[in-house]
Protein backbone atom coordinates (compact mmCIF):
# COMPACT_ATOMS: atom_id res chain seq x y z
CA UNK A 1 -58.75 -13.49 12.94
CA UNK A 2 -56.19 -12.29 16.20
CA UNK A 3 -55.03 -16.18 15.72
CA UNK A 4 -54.61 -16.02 12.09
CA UNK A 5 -52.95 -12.31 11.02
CA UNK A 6 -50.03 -13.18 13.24
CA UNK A 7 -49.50 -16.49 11.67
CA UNK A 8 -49.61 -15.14 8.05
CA UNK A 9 -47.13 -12.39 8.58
CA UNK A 10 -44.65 -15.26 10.12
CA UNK A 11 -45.15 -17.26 6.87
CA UNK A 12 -45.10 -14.23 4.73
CA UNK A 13 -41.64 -12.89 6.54
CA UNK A 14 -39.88 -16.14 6.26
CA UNK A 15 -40.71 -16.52 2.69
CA UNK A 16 -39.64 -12.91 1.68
CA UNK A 17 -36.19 -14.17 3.91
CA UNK A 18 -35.85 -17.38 1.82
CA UNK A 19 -36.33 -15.69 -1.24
CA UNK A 20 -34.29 -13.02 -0.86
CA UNK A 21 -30.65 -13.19 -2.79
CA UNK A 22 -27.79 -11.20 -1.00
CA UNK A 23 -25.06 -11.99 -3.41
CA UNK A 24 -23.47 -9.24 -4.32
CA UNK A 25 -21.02 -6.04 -2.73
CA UNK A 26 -22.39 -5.09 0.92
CA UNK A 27 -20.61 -2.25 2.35
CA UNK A 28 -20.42 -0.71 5.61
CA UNK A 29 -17.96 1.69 7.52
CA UNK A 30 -16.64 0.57 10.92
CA UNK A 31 -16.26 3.73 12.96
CA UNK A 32 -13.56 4.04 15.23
CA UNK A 33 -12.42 5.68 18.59
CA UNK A 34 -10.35 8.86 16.17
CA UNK A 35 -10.39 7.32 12.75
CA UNK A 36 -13.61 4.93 10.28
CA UNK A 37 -12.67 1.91 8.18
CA UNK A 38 -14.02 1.15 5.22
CA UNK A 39 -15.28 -2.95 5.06
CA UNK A 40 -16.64 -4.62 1.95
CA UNK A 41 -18.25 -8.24 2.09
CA UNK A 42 -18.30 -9.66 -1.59
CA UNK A 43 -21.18 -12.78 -1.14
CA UNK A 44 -21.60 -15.02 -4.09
CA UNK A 45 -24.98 -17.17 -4.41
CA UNK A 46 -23.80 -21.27 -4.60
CA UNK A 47 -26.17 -24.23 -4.67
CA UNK A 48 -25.89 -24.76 -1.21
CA UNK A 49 -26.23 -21.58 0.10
CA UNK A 50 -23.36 -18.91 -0.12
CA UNK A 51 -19.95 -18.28 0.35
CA UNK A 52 -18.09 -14.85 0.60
CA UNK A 53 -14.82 -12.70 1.15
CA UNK A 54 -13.82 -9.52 2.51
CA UNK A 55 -12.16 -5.97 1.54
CA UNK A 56 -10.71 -3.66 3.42
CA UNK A 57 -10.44 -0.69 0.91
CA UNK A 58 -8.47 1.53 3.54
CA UNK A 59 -5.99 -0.91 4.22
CA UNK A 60 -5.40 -2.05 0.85
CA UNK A 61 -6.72 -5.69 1.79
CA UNK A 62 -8.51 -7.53 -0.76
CA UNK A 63 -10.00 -11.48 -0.81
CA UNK A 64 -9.66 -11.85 2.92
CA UNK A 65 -11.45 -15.54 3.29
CA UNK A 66 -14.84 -15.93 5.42
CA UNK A 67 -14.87 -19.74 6.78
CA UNK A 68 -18.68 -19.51 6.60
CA UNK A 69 -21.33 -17.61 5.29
CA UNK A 70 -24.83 -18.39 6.67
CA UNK A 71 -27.83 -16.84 5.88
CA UNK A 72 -31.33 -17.88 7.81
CA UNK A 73 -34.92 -15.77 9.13
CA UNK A 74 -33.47 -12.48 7.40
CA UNK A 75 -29.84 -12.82 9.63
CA UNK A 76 -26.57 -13.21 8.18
CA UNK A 77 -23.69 -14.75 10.09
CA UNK A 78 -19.96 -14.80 8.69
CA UNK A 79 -17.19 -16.72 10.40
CA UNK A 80 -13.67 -14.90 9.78
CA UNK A 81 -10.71 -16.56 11.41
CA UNK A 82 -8.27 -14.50 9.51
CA UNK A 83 -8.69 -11.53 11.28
CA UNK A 84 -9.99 -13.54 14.53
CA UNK A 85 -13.54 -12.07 13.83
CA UNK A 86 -17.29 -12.67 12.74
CA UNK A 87 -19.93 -10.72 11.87
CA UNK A 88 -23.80 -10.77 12.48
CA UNK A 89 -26.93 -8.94 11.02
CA UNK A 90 -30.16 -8.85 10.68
CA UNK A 91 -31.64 -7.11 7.29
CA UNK A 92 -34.22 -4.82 7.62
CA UNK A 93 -37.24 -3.13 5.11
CA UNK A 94 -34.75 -1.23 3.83
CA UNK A 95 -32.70 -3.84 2.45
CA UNK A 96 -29.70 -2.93 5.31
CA UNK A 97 -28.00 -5.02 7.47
CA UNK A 98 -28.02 -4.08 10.93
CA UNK A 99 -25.19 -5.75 12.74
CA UNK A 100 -22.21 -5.84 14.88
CA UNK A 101 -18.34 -7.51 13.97
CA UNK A 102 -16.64 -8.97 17.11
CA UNK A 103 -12.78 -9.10 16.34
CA UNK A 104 -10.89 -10.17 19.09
CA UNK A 105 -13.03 -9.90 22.41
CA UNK A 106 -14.49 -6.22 20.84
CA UNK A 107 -17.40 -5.71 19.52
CA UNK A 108 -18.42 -2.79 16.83
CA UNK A 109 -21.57 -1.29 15.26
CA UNK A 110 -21.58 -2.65 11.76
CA UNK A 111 -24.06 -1.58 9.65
CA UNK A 112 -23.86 -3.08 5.51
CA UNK A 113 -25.57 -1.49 2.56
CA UNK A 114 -25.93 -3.11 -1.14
CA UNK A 115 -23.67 -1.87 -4.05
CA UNK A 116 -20.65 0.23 -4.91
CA UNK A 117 -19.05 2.73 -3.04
CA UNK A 118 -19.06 5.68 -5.34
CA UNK A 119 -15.63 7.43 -5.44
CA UNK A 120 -15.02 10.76 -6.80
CA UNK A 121 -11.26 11.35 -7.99
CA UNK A 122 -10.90 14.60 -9.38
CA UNK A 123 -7.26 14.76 -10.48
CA UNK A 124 -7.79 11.31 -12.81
CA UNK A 125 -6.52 11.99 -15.98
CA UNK A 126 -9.16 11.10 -18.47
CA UNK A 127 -8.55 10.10 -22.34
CA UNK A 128 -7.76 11.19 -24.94
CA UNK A 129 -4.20 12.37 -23.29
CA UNK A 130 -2.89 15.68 -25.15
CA UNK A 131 0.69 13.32 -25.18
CA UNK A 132 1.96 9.58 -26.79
CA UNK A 133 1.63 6.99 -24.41
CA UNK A 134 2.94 3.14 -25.36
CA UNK A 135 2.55 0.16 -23.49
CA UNK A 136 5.61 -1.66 -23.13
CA UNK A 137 7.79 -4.41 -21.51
CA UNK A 138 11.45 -5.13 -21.05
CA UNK A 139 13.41 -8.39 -19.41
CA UNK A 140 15.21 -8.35 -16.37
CA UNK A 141 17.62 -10.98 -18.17
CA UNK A 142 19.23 -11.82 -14.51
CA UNK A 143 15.90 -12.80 -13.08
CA UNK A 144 14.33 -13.73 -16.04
CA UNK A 145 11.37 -11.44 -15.30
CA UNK A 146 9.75 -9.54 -18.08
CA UNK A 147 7.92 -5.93 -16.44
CA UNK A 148 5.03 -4.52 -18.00
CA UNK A 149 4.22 -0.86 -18.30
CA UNK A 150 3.05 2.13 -20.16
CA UNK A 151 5.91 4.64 -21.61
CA UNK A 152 4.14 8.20 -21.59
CA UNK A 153 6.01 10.96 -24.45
CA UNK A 154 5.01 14.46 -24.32
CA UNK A 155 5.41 13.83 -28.43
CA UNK A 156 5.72 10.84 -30.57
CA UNK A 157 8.50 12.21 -32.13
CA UNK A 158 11.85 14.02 -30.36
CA UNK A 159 14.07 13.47 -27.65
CA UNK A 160 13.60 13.80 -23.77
CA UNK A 161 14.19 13.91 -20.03
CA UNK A 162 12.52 10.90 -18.85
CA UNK A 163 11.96 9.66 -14.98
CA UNK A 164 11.18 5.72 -14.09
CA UNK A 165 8.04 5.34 -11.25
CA UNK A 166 8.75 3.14 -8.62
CA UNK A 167 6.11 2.06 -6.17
CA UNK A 168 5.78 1.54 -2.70
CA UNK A 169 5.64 -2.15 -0.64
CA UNK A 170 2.98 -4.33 -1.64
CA UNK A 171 2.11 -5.47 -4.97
CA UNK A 172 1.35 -2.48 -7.36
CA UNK A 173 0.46 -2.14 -10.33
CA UNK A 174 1.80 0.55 -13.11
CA UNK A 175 -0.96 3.55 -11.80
CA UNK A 176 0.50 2.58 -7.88
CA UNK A 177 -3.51 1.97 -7.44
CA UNK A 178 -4.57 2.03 -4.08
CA UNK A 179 -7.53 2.91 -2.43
CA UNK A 180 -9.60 3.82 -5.46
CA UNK A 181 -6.65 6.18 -6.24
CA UNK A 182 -3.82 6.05 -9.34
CA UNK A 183 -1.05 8.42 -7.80
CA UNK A 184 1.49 7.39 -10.54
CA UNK A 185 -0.87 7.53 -13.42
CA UNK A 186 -1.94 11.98 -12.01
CA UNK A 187 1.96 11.82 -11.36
CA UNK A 188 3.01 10.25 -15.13
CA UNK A 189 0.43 12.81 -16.20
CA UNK A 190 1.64 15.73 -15.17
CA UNK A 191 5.18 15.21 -15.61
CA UNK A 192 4.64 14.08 -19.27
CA UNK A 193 2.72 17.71 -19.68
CA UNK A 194 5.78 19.39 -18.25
CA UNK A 195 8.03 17.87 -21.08
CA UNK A 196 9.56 14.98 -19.34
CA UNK A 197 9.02 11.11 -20.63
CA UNK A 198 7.78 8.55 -17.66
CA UNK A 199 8.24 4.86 -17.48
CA UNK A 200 5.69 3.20 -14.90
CA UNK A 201 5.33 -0.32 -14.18
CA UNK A 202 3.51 -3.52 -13.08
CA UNK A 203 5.90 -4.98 -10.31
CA UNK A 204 6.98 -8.25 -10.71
CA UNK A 205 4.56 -11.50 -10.51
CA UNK A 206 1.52 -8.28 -10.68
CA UNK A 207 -0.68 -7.23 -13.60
CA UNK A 208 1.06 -7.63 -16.79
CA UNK A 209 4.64 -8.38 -15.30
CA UNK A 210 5.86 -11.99 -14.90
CA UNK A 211 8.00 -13.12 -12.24
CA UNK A 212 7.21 -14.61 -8.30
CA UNK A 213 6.51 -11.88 -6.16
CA UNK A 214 5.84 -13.42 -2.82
CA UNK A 215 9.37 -14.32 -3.05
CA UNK A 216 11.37 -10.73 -4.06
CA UNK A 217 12.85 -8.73 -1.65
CA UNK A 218 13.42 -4.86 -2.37
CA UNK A 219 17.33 -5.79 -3.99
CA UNK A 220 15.12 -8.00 -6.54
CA UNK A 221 12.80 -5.04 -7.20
CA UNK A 222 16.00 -2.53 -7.81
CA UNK A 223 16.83 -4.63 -10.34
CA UNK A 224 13.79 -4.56 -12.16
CA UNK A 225 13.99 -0.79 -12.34
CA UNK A 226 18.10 -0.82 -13.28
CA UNK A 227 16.41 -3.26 -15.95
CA UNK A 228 14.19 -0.37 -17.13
CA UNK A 229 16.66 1.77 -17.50
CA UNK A 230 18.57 -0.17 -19.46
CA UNK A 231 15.45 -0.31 -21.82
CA UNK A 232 15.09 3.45 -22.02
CA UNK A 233 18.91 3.74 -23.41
CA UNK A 234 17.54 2.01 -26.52
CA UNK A 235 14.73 4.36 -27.05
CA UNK A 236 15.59 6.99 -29.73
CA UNK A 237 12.81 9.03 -27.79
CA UNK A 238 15.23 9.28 -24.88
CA UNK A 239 17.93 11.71 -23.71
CA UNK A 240 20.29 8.95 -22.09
CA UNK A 241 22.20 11.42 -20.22
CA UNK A 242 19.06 12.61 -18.37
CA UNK A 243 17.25 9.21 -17.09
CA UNK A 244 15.85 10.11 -13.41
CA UNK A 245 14.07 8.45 -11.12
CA UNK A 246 10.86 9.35 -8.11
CA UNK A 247 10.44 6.63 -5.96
CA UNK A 248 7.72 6.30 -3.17
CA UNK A 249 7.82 4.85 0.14
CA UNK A 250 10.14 1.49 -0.25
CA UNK A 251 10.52 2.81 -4.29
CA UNK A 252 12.46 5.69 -2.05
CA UNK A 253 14.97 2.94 -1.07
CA UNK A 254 15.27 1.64 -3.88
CA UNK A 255 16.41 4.38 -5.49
CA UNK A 256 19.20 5.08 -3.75
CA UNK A 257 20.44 1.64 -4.56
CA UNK A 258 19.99 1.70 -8.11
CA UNK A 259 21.47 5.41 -8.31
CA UNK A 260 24.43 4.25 -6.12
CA UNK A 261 25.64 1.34 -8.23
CA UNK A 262 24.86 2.73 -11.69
CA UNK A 263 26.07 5.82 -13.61
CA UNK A 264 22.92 5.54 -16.23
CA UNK A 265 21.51 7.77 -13.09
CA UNK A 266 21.53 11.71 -13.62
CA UNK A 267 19.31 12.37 -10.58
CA UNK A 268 16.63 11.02 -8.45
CA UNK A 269 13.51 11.89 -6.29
CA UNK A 270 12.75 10.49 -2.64
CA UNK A 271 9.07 10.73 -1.91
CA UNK A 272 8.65 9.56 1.57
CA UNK A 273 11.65 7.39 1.13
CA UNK A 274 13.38 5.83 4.29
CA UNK A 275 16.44 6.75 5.99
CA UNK A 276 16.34 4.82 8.99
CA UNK A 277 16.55 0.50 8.94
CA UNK A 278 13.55 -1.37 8.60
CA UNK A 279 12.77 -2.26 12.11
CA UNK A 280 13.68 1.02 13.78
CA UNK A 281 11.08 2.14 10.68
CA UNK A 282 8.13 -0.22 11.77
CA UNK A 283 8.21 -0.19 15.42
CA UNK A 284 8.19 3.53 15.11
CA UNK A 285 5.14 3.21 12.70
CA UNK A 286 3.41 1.19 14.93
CA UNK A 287 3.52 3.34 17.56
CA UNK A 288 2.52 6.74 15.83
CA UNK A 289 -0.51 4.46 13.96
CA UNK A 290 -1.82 2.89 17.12
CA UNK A 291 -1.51 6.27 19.49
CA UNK A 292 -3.68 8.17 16.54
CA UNK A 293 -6.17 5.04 16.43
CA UNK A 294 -6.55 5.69 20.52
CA UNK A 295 -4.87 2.15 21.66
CA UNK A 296 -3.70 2.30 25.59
CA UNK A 297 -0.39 3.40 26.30
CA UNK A 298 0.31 0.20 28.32
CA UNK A 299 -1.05 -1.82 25.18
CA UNK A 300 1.45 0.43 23.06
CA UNK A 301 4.55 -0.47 25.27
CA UNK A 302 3.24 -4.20 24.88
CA UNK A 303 3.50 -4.36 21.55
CA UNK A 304 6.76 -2.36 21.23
CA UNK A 305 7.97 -4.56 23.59
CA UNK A 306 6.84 -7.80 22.21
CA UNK A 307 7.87 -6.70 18.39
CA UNK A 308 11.13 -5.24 19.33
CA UNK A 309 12.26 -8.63 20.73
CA UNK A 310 11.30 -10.25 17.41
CA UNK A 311 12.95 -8.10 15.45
CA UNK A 312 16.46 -8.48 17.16
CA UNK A 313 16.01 -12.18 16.94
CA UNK A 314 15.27 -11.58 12.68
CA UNK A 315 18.09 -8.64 12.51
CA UNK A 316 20.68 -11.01 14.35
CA UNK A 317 19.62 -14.18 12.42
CA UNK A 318 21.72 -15.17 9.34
CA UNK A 319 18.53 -17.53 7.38
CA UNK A 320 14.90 -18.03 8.08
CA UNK A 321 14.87 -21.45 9.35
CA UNK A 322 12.75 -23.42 11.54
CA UNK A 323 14.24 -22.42 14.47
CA UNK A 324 13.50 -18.67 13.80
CA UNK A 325 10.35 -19.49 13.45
CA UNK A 326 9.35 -21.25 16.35
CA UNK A 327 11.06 -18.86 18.81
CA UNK A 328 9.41 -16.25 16.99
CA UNK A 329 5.86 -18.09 17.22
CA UNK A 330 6.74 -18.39 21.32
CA UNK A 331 7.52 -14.67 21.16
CA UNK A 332 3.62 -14.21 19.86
CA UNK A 333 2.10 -16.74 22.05
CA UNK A 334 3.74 -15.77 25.37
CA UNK A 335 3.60 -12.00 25.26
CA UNK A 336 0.44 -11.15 22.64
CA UNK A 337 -1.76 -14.68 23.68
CA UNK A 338 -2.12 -15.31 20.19
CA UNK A 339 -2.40 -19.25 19.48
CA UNK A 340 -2.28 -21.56 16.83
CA UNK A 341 -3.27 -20.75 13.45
CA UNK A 342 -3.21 -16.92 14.32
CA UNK A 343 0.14 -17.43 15.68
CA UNK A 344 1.67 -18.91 12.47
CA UNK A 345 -0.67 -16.30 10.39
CA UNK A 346 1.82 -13.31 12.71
CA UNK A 347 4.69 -15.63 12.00
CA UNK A 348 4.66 -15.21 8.75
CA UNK A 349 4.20 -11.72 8.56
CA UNK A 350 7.51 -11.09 9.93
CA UNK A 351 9.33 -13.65 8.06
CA UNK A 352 8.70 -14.24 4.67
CA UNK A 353 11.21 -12.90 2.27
CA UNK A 354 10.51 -9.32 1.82
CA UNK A 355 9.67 -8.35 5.31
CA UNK A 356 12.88 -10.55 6.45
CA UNK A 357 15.13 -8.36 3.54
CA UNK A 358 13.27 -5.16 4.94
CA UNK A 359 13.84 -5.31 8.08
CA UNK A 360 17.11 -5.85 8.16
CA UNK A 361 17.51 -3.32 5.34
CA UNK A 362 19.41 0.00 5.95
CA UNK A 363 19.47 2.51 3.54
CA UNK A 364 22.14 4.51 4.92
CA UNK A 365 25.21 2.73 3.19
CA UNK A 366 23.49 2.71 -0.07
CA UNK A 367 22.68 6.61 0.30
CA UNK A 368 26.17 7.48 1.00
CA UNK A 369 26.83 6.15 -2.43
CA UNK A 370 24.11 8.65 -4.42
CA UNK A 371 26.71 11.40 -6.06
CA UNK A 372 23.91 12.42 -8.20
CA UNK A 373 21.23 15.44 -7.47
CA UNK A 374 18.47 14.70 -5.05
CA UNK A 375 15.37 15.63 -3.85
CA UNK A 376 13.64 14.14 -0.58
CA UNK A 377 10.59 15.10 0.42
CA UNK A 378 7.82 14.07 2.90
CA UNK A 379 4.75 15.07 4.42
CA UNK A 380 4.22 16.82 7.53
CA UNK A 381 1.41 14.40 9.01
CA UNK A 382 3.01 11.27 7.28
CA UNK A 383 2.60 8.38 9.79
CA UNK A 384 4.16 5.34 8.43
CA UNK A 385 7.51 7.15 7.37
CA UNK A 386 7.25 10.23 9.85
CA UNK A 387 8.99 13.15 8.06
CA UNK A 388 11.90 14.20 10.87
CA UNK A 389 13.29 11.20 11.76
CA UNK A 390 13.84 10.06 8.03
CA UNK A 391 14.59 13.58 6.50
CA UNK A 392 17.03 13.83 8.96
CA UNK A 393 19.09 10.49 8.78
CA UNK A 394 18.21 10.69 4.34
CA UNK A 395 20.85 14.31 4.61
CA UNK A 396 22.92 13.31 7.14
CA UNK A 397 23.67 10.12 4.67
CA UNK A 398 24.19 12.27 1.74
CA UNK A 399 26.19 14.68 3.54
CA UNK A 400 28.57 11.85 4.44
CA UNK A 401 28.69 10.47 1.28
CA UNK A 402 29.86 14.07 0.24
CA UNK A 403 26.95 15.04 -1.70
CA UNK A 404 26.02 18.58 -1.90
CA UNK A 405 23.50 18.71 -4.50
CA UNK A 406 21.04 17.30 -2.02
CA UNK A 407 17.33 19.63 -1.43
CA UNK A 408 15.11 18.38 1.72
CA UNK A 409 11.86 19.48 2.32
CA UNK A 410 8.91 18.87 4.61
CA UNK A 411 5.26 19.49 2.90
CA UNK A 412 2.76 20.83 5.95
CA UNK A 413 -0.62 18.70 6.08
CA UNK A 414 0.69 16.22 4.01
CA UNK A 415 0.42 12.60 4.80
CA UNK A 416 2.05 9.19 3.36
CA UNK A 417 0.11 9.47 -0.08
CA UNK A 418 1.37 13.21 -0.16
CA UNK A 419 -2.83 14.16 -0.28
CA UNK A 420 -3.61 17.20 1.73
CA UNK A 421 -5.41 15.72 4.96
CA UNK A 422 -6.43 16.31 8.78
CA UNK A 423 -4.61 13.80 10.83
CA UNK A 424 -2.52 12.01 8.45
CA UNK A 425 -4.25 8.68 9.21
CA UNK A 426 -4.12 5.64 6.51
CA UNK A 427 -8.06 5.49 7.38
CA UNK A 428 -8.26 8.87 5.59
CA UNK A 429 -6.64 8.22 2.07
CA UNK A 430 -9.62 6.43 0.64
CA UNK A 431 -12.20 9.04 1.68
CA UNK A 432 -10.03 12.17 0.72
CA UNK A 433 -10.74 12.94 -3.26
CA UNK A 434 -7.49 14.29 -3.61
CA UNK A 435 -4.79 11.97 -5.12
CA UNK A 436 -1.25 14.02 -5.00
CA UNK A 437 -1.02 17.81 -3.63
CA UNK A 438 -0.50 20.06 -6.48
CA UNK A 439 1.70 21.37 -4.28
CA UNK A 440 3.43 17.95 -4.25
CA UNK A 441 3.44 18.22 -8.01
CA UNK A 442 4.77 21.21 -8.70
CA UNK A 443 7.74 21.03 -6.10
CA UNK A 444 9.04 17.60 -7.73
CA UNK A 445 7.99 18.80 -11.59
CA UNK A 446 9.46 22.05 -11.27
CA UNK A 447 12.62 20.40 -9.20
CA UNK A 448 13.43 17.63 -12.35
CA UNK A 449 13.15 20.52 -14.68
CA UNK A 450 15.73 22.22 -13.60
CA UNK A 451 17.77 19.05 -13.63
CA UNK A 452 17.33 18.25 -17.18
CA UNK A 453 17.71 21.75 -18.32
């Protein structure tokens, strides 16, 4: 019997391992030197075995592609080139994967659990909504893009104040979702309660909305949102002399440009808008980002180094052309070591056409030309547009412009997403339950009130 128990719990565990089906949502939390990152593996069951992609919820990274998925003896391999990674783990009785990713010469406890990650957002507005709310769309006749969106009315009936949303970089959708959070749709909802009308919207080539948008830069996105204006001056619903708008992030650039070139414009709102050019903006990003996530300080001058160069070649360029490229490509493979398809993958990132518009993108010039009201406001811990340096340059362009209905103001503990938070890390905005401050809230609600009084 000593020669046979052994040999039927080998037969019994490799059946149980070919039997078992791990398609589905495996999740897992990669824990960092100061900060933990969400992962998600999504693993679909084929006839030859399985393939899968990954999430990474706290970046706002969806569909990343796994070259290979492998599972044999209770062990599951995955082969991920686009991040320069794999993964490996063995499941155990309790239906867990016990593993480690390797990404880049580093390797990382990496432990995966079956199922959803349950998230708890508080401030989501639920149905029915005590106000009228329309879904909508209007043409941007000089693109030929139609936007999709949802028109929110304290009332059905009467005439009002109304603000336009616009989002941040990246494609969004009418809610700004991100993260498991809907700031625009607590933002829409709040507003509409106070008595003004909001217009939020898919951006172009996203949800509902038509249109390319791989290929837009932020001009192309400012005139999706002069487009919506034009829409609300047809609305019988809307006082046409009081049409705002709030923009977040890059929507805090474009604002300024739309205000500046259009008298439909009574006021608008900057919520961690820029005031600085778009490489000044990233490199200083990158450095705040990768100091909080405990990179070297010699690694930290690298990459300053190494980016800075690339983005004076981009800034002084007049095209992206195939020259650009390939110096830029040497630039990555000489000072970073990245080769081949990684080195194209980097390539890209800095030259397609919204990061190439962006970078070389100052709003300075376009804030001079704001003669309306406005309020800028950021948050304290904010690490991708830190509050000083753009609060600073956002007044002094006002100023200039001879402005002086301008209000600035710096939120404590506030980060990027304007959520109440410890360090002001992007690795914190999916696990904080918050959405927007209500101190956030009130200072832009009560602000536009007193605007469209």
């Amino acid at each position: 019997m000593k020669k046979i128990i052994p040999l039927l719990f080998i037969l019994f565990s490799f059946s149980q391992s070919f039997a078992q089906d791990i398609s589905g949502q495996w999740n897992g939390v990669l824990k960092l030197p100061t900060n933990q990152l969400k992962v998600v593996f999504n693993i679909t069951k084929t006839e030859n075995g399985y393939t899968s992609t990954t999430d990474s919820p706290d970046q706002n990274v969806k569909g990343i592609p796994v070259k290979s998925t492998v599972f044999e003896n209770s062990v599951l391999k995955l082969d991920i080139p686009a991040i320069g990674g794999s993964y490996e783990g063995k499941l155990n009785t309790d239906n867990i994967f016990v593993g480690k990713v390797t990404q880049n010469g580093h390797t990382l406890d990496l432990d995966l659990s079956k199922g959803n990650i349950e998230i708890v957002r508080p401030q989501e507005p639920k149905q029915p909504f005590p106000y009228y709310t329309e879904d909508v769309k209007f043409e941007n006749k000089k693109d030929q893009v139609t936007l999709a969106g949802t028109l929110s009315l304290p009332k059905k009936e009467g005439n009002f104040p109304v603000v336009i949303l616009i989002s941040g970089s990246g494609a969004q959708n009418r809610d700004e979702e991100m993260l498991g959070h809907k700031p625009f749709l607590v933002l829409a909802d709040y507003l509409t309660k106070k008595g003004i009308a909001v217009l939020r919207f898919d951006d172009r080539g996203f949800g509902e909305s038509t249109g390319d948008f791989k290929s837009a830069t932020t001009t192309d996105f400012a005139k999706d949102v002069q487009a919506g204006a034009d829409y609300l001056k047809t609305r019988k619903e809307i006082n046409k002399k009081k049409i705002g708008l709030i923009g977040h992030s890059e929507g805090g650039v474009i604002a300024p440009i739309v205000a500046g070139n259009s008298k439909d414009i009574s006021f608008i709102v900057l919520m961690a808008g820029t005031g600085i050019r778009g490489d000044k903006l990233l490199l200083l990003q990158k450095e705040l980002i990768e100091r909080q996530m405990g990179v070297s300080e010699a690694e930290i001058k690298r990459g300053q180094e190494t980016y800075k160069e690339i983005y004076e070649l981009i800034t002084s360029s007049s095209s992206v052309d195939e020259k650009l490229k390939k110096d830029v490509k040497n630039i990555f493979e000489s000072k970073l070591g990245v080769k081949d398809k990684r080195a194209d993958a980097y390539t890209y990132e800095v030259t397609n056409p919204w990061i190439y518009d962006f970078l070389k993108l100052d709003p300075t010039p376009y804030l001079e030309k704001v003669k309306c009201p406005v309020l800028a406001i950021n948050g304290s811990k904010d690490v991708q547009v830190p509050a000083e340096a753009n609060l600073q340059n956002i007044n002094k362009a006002l100023t200039k412009g001879g402005n002086k209905r301008v209000t600035i103001k710096e939120l404590p503990n506030l980060n990027h997403l304007f959520q109440e938070c410890k360090t002001g890390s992007q690795f914190e905005y999916g696990a904080i339950e918050q959405t927007i401050s209500p101190v956030a809230l009130e200072e832009i609600s009560s602000w536009v009130l007193i605007q469209t009084n």
